[in-house]
Protein backbone atom coordinates (compact mmCIF):
# COMPACT_ATOMS: atom_id res chain seq x y z
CA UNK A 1 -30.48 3.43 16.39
CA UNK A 2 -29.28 0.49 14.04
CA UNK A 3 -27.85 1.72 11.00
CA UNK A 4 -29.23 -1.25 8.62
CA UNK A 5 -28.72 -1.12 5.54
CA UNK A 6 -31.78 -2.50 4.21
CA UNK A 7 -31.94 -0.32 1.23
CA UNK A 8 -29.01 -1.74 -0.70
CA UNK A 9 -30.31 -5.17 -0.06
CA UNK A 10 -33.47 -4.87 -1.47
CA UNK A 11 -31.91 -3.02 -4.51
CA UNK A 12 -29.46 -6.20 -4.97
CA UNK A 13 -32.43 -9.01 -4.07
CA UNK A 14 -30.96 -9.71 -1.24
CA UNK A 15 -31.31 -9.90 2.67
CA UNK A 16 -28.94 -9.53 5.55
CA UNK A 17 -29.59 -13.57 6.07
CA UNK A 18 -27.64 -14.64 3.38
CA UNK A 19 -24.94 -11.69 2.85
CA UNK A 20 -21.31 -12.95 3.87
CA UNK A 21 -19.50 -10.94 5.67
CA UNK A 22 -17.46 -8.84 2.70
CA UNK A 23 -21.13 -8.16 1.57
CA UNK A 24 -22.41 -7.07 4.50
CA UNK A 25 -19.46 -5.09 5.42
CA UNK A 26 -20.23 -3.57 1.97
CA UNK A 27 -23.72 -2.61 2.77
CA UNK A 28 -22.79 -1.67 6.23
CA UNK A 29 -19.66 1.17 5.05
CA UNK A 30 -21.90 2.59 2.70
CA UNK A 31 -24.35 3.25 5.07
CA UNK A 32 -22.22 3.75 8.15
CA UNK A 33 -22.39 7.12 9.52
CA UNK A 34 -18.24 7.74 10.15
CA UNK A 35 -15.54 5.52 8.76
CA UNK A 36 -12.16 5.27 11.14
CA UNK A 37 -9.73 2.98 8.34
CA UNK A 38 -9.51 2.75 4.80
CA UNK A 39 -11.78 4.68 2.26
CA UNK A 40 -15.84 4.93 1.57
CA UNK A 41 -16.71 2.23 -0.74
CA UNK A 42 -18.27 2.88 -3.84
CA UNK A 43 -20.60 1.10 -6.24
CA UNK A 44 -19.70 0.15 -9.88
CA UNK A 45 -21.86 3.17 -11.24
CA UNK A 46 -20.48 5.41 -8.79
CA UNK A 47 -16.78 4.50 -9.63
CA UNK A 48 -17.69 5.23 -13.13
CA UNK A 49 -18.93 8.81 -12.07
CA UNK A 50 -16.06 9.46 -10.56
CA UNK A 51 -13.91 8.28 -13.82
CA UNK A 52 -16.04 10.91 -15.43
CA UNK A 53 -14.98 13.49 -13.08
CA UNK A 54 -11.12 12.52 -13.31
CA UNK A 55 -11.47 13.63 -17.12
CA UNK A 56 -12.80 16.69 -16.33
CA UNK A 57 -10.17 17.33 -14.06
CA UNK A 58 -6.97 15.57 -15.61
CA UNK A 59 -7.90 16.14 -19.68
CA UNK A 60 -9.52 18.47 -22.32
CA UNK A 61 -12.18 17.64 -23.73
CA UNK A 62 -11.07 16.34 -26.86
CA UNK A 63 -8.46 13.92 -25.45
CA UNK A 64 -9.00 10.76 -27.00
CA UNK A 65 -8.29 6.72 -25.93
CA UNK A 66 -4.62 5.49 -25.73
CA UNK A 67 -3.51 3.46 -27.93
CA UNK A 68 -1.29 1.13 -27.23
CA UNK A 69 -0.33 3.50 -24.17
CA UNK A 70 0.35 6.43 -26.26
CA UNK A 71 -2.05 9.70 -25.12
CA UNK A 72 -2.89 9.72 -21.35
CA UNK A 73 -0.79 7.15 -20.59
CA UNK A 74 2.25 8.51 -22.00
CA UNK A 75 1.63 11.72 -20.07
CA UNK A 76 1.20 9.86 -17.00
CA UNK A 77 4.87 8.51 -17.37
CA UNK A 78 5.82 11.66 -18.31
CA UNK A 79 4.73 12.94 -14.84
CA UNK A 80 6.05 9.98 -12.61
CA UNK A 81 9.25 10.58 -13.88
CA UNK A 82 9.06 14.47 -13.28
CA UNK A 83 7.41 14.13 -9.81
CA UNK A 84 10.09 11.38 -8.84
CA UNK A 85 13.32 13.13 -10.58
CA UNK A 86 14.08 10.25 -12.92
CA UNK A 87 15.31 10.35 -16.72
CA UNK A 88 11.96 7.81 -17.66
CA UNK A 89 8.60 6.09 -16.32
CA UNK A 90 7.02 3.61 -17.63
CA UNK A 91 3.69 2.42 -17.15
CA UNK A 92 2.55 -1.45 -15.79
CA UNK A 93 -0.59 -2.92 -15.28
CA UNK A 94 -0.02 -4.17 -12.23
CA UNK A 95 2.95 -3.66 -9.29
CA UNK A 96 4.20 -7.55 -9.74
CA UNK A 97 4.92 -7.42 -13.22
CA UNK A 98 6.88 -3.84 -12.51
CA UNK A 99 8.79 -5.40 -10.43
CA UNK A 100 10.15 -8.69 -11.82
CA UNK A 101 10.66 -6.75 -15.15
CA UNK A 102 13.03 -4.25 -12.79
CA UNK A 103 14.92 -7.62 -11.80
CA UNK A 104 15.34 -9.28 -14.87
CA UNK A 105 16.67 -6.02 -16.36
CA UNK A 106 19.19 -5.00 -13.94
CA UNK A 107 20.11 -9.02 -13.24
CA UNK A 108 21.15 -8.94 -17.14
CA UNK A 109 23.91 -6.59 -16.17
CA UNK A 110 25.15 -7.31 -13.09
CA UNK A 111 28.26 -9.95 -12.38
CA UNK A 112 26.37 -11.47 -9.86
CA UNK A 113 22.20 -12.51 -11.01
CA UNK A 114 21.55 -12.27 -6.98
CA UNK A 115 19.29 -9.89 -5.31
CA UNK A 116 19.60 -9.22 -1.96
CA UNK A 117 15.45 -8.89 -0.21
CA UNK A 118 13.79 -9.97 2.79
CA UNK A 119 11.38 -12.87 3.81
CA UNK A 120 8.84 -10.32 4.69
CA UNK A 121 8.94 -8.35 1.54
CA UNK A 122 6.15 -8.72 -1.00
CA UNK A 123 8.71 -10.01 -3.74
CA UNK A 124 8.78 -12.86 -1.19
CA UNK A 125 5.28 -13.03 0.00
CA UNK A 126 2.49 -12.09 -2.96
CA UNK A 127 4.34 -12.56 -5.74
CA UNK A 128 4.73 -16.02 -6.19
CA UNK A 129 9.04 -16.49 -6.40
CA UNK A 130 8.06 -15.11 -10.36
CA UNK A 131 11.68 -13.99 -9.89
CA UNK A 132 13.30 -17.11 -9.53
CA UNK A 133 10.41 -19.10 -11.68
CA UNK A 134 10.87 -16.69 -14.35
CA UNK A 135 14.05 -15.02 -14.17
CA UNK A 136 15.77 -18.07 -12.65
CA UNK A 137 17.13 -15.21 -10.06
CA UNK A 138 18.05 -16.15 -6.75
CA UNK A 139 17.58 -14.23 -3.34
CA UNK A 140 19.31 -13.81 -0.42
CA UNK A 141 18.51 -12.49 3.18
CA UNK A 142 20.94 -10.23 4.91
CA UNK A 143 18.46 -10.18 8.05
CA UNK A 144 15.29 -12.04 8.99
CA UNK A 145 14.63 -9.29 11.55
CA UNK A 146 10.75 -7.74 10.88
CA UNK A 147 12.86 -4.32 9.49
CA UNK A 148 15.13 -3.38 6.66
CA UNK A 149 18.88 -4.69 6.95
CA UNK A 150 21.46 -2.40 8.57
CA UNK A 151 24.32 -1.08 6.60
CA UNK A 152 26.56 -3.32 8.90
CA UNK A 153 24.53 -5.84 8.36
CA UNK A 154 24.56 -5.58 4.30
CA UNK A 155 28.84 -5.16 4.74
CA UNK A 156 29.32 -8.26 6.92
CA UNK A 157 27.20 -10.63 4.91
CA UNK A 158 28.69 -13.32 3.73
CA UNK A 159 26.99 -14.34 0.14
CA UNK A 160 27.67 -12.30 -3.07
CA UNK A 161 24.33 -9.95 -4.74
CA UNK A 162 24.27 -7.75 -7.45
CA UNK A 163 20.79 -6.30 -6.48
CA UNK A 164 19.39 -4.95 -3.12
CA UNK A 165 15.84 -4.21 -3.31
CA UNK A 166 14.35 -2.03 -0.46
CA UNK A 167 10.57 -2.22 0.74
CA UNK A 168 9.95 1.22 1.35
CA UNK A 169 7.80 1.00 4.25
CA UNK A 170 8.02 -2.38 4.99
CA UNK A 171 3.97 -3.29 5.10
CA UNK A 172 4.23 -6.64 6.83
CA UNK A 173 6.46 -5.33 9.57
CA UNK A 174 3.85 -2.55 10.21
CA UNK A 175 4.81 0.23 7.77
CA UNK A 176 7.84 0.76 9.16
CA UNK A 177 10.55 3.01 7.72
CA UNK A 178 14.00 3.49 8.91
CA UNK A 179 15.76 6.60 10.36
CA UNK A 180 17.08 8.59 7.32
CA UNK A 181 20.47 8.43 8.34
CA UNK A 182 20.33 4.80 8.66
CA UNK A 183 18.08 4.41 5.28
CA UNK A 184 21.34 6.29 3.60
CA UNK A 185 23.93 4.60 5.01
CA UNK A 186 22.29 1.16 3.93
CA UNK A 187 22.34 2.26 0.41
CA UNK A 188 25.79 3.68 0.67
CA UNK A 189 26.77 0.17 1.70
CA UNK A 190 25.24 -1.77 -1.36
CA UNK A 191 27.22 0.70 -3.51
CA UNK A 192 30.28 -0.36 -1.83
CA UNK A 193 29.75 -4.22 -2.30
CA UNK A 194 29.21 -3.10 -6.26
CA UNK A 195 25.25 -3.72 -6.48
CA UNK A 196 22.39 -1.38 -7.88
CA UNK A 197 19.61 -0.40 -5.74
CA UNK A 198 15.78 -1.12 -6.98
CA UNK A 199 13.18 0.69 -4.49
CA UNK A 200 9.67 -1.33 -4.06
CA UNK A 201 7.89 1.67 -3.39
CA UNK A 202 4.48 0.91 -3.88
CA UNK A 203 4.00 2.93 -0.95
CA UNK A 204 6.79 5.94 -1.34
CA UNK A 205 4.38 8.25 -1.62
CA UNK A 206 3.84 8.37 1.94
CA UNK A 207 7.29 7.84 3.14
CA UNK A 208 7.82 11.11 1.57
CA UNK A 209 5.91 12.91 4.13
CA UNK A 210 7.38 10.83 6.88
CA UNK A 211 10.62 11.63 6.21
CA UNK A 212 9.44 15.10 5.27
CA UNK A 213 11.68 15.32 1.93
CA UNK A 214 10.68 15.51 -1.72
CA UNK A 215 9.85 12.44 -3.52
CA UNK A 216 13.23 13.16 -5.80
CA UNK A 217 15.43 12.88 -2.22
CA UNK A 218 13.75 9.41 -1.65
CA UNK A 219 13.95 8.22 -5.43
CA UNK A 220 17.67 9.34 -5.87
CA UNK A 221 18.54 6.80 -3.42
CA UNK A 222 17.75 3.72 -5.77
CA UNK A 223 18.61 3.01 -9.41
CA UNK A 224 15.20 2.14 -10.00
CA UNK A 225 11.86 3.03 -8.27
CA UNK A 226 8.30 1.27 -8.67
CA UNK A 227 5.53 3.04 -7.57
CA UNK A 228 1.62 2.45 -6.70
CA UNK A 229 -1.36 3.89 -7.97
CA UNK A 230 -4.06 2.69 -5.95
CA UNK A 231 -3.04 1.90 -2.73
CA UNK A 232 -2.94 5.25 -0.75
CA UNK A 233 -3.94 7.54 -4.30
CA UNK A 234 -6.96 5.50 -4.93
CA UNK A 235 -6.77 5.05 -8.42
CA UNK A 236 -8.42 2.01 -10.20
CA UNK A 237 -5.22 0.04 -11.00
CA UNK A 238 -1.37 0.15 -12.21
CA UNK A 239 1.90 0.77 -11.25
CA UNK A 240 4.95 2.53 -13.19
CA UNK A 241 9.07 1.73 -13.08
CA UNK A 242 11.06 4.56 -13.57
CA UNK A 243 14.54 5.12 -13.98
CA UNK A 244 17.32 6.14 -15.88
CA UNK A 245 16.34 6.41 -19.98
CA UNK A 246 18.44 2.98 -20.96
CA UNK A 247 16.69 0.45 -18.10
CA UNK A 248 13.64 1.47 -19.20
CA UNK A 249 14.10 0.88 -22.87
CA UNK A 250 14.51 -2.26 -21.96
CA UNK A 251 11.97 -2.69 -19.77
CA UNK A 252 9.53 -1.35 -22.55
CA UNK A 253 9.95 -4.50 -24.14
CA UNK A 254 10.20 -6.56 -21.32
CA UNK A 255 6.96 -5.53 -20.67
CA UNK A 256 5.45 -6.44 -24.22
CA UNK A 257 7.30 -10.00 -23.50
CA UNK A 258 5.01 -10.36 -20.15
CA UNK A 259 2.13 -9.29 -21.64
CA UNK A 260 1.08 -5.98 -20.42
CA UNK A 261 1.14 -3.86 -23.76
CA UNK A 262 -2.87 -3.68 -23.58
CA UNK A 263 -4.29 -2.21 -26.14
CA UNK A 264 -6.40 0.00 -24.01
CA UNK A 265 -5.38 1.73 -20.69
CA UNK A 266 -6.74 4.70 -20.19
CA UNK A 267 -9.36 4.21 -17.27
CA UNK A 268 -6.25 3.35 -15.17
CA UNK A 269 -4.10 6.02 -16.30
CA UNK A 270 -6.84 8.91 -16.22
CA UNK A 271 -8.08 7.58 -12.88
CA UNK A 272 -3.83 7.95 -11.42
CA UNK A 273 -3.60 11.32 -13.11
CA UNK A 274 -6.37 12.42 -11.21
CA UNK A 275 -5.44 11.20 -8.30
CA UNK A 276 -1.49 12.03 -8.27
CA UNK A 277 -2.91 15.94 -8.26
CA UNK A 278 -5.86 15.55 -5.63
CA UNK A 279 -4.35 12.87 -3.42
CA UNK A 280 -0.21 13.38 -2.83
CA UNK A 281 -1.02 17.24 -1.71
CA UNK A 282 -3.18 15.06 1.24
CA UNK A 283 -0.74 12.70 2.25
CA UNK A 284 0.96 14.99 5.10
CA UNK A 285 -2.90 15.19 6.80
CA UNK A 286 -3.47 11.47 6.71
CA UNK A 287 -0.14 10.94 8.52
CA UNK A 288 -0.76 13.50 11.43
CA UNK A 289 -4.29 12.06 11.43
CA UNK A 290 -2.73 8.39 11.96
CA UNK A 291 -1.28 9.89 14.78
CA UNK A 292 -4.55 11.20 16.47
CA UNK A 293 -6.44 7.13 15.60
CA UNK A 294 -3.40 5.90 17.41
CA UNK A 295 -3.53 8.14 20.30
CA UNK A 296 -7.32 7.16 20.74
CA UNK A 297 -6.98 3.72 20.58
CA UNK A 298 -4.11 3.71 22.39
CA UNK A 299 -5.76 5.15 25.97
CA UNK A 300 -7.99 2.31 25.57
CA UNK A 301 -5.80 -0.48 25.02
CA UNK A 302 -4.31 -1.05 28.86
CA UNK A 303 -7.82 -2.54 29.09
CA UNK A 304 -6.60 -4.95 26.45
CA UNK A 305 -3.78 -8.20 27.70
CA UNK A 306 -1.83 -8.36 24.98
CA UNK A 307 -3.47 -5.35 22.64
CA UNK A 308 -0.95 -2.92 20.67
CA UNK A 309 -0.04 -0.85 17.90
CA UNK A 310 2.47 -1.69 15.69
CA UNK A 311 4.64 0.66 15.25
CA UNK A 312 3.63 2.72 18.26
CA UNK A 313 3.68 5.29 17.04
CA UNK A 314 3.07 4.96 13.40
CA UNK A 315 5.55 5.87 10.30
CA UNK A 316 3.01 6.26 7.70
CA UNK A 317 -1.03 7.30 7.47
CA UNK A 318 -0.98 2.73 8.10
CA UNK A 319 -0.71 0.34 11.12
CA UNK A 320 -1.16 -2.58 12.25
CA UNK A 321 -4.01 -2.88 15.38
CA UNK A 322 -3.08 -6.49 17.65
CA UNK A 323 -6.28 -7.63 20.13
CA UNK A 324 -6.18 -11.24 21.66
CA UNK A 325 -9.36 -12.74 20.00
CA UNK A 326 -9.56 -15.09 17.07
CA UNK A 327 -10.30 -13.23 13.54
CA UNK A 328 -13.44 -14.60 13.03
CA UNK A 329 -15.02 -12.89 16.60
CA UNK A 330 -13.13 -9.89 15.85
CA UNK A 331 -14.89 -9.55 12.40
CA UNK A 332 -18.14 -10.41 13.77
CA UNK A 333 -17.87 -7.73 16.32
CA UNK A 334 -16.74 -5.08 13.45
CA UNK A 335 -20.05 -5.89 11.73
CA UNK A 336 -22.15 -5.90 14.88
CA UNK A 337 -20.70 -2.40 16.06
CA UNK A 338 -21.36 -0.92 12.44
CA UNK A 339 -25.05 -2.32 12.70
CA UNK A 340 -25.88 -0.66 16.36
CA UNK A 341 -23.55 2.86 15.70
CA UNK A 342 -23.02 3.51 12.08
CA UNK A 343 -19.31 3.98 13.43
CA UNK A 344 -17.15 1.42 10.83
CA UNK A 345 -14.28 1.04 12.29
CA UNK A 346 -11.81 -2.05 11.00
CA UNK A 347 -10.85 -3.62 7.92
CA UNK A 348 -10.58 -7.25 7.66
CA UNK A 349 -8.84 -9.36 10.59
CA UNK A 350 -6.37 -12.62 10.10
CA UNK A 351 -4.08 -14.06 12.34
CA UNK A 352 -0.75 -11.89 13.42
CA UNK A 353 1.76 -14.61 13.58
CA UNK A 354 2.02 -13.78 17.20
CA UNK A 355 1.01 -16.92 19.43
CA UNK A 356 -3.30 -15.75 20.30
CA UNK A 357 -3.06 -12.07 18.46
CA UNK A 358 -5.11 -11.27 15.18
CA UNK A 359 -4.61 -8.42 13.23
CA UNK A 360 -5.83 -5.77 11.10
CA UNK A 361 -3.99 -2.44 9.13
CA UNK A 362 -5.36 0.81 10.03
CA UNK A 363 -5.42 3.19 7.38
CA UNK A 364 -6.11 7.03 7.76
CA UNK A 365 -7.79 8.53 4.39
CA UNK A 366 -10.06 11.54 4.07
CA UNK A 367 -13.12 9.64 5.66
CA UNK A 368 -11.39 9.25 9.05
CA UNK A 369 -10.39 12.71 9.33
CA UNK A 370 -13.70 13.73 10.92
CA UNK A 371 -12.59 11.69 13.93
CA UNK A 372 -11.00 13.01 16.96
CA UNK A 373 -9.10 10.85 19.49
CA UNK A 374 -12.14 10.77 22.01
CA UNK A 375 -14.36 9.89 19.36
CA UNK A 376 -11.64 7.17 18.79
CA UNK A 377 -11.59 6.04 22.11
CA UNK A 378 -15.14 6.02 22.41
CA UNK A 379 -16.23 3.82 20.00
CA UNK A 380 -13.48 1.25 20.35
CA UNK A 381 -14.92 0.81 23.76
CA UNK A 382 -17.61 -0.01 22.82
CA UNK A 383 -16.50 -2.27 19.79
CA UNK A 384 -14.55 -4.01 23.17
CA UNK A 385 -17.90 -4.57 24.72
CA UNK A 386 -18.95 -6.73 22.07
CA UNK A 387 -16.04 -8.98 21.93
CA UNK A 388 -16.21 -10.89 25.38
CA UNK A 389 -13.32 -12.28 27.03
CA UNK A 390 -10.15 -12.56 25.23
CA UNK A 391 -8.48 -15.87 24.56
CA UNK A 392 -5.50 -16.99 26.22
């Protein structure tokens, strides 16, 4: 049986003949019958439904609108800062602008305006340079290696930094995360050459249950900690910085300066409220559950030259999947599969950096934990099938 998904075509005017391919992978998720990566996706009206259902949850019934982020947004900061041990939290509209307001804070006070990051973090990658366009601050690389730096590496470096920001897992290496002994003695050594720590933790949430320590272990590490709201939550937007009462003071109105005091914030806010409560108590099961994708694909990928998991196995609920065909086949074949299975496996596909490898991240939320690792292996097979030889 084909699991079309004619019905959501017709309803948008449309016809599989002239959907591209985020469209049809659209139609195709909605309609598939078991999802392996990354969540169910929703329409506009049902995302609104669901807002509905975060007030019900996260508010009385008489809570009214922020204003200027006073109301739910202020008790969302309140309950970063509690759930991550810090003095203060304050809310952003996006990650980026959390972070380069972090920078230009801390580089104000530090001897040396240097922060010490990586060419694989997303300060380097996604965000532009904002911190050297806007902050005029300049960065420095104690190791190109695809992992954090080591504490001997941060000791015998030879160029002076007042900052060392940590990528906490480090998404373009794979999610990885560091031993905790060696994640400790790395900040121990910044401390020693004088600098603050900042933590890019967009994803912290889930090296908490990695490590298997509270959040407050993880955030006392750093001076400063940014964390996500809708990556692995699933909340519609934002970000918060929190740290100790002065910084973010200062950030407050570095934040008015950047422009994100909206006047209005509370879909975001509600929606992470919600989600903090229903989501972080879930976080433990998606990483065991990583564990049981990887082992499935992983009996099947000896049939593979060249196919891996990376890390092997994984730190965190993500991964990165490696197979020897171009992106565009590999997304073809991801569509095709859906069609004739209703099994949705993959996210999107691009190239690896790896000489003939694409990639994509494999990401274990509540919709892939009705999977075993047979069913895993199973249907990868026969995603395989449908790719044809690999390319050399």
């Amino acid at each position: 049986m084909a699991y079309e998904s004619n019905k959501w075509n017709e309803s948008n005017g449309r016809s599989d003949a002239v959907l591209g391919p985020a469209d049809r992978r659209f139609a195709l998720w909605r309609a598939g019958h078991r999802i392996l990566s990354g969540p169910r996706p929703v329409t506009l009206h049902e995302r609104l439904a669901e807002l509905g259902a975060d007030a019900r949850t996260a508010v009385g019934p008489l809570e009214r609108p922020d204003f200027y982020g006073d109301g739910v947004v202020a008790e969302l900061e309140r309950r970063v800062a509690g759930l991550l041990g810090k003095p203060a939290a304050l809310f952003f509209p996006t990650g980026t602008m959390a972070q380069q307001v972090a920078l230009r804070c801390w580089a104000r006070r530090r001897p040396d305006p240097v922060v010490a990051t990586h060419p694989l973090f997303h300060l380097e990658t996604h965000e532009r340079r904002a911190h050297q366009r806007l902050t005029g601050l300049d960065a420095v690389w104690p190791t190109t290696a695809p992992r954090l730096p080591t504490a001997a590496e941060l000791r015998d470096f030879d160029e002076p930094f007042g900052i060392l920001m940590i990528e906490l897992p480090l998404r373009a290496a794979g999610f990885v995360l560091p031993p905790w002994s060696e994640l400790t003695a790395l900040v121990a050594a910044a401390r020693e050459r004088g600098a603050v720590v900042h933590l890019d933790g967009a994803r912290l949430w889930e090296a908490a249950a990695h490590y298997g320590r509270p959040l407050p272990h993880l955030a006392a590490l750093a001076d400063s900690v940014y964390v996500s709201f809708y990556k692995a939550l699933g909340g519609i937007s934002g970000a918060a910085l929190a740290g100790g009462e002065e910084l973010i003071r200062e950030a407050r109105t570095w934040r008015h300066r950047y422009g994100g005091l909206l006047y209005q914030q509370w879909p975001a806010a509600l929606s992470a409220l919600a989600a903090l409560g229903r989501e972080l108590p879930r976080l433990p099961g998606y990483l065991s559950q990583a564990q049981v994708i990887a082992k499935g694909l992983r009996e099947v990928l000896p049939q593979v030259p060249g196919g891996r998991l990376n890390p092997d196995p994984p730190h965190t609920h993500q991964f990165q999947l490696l197979l020897p065909h171009p992106p565009e086949r590999l997304t073809e074949a991801n569509l095709r599969h859906a069609e004739l299975t209703g099994d949705a496996l993959f996210g999107t596909w691009s190239e690896s950096g790896h000489v003939g490898l694409a990639l994509t991240e494999v990401t274990a939320l509540a919709p892939a934990l009705a999977w075993n690792s047979a069913q895993v292996s199973d249907s990868f097979s026969g995603f395989l099938k449908l790719l044809g030889p690999s390319r050399g």
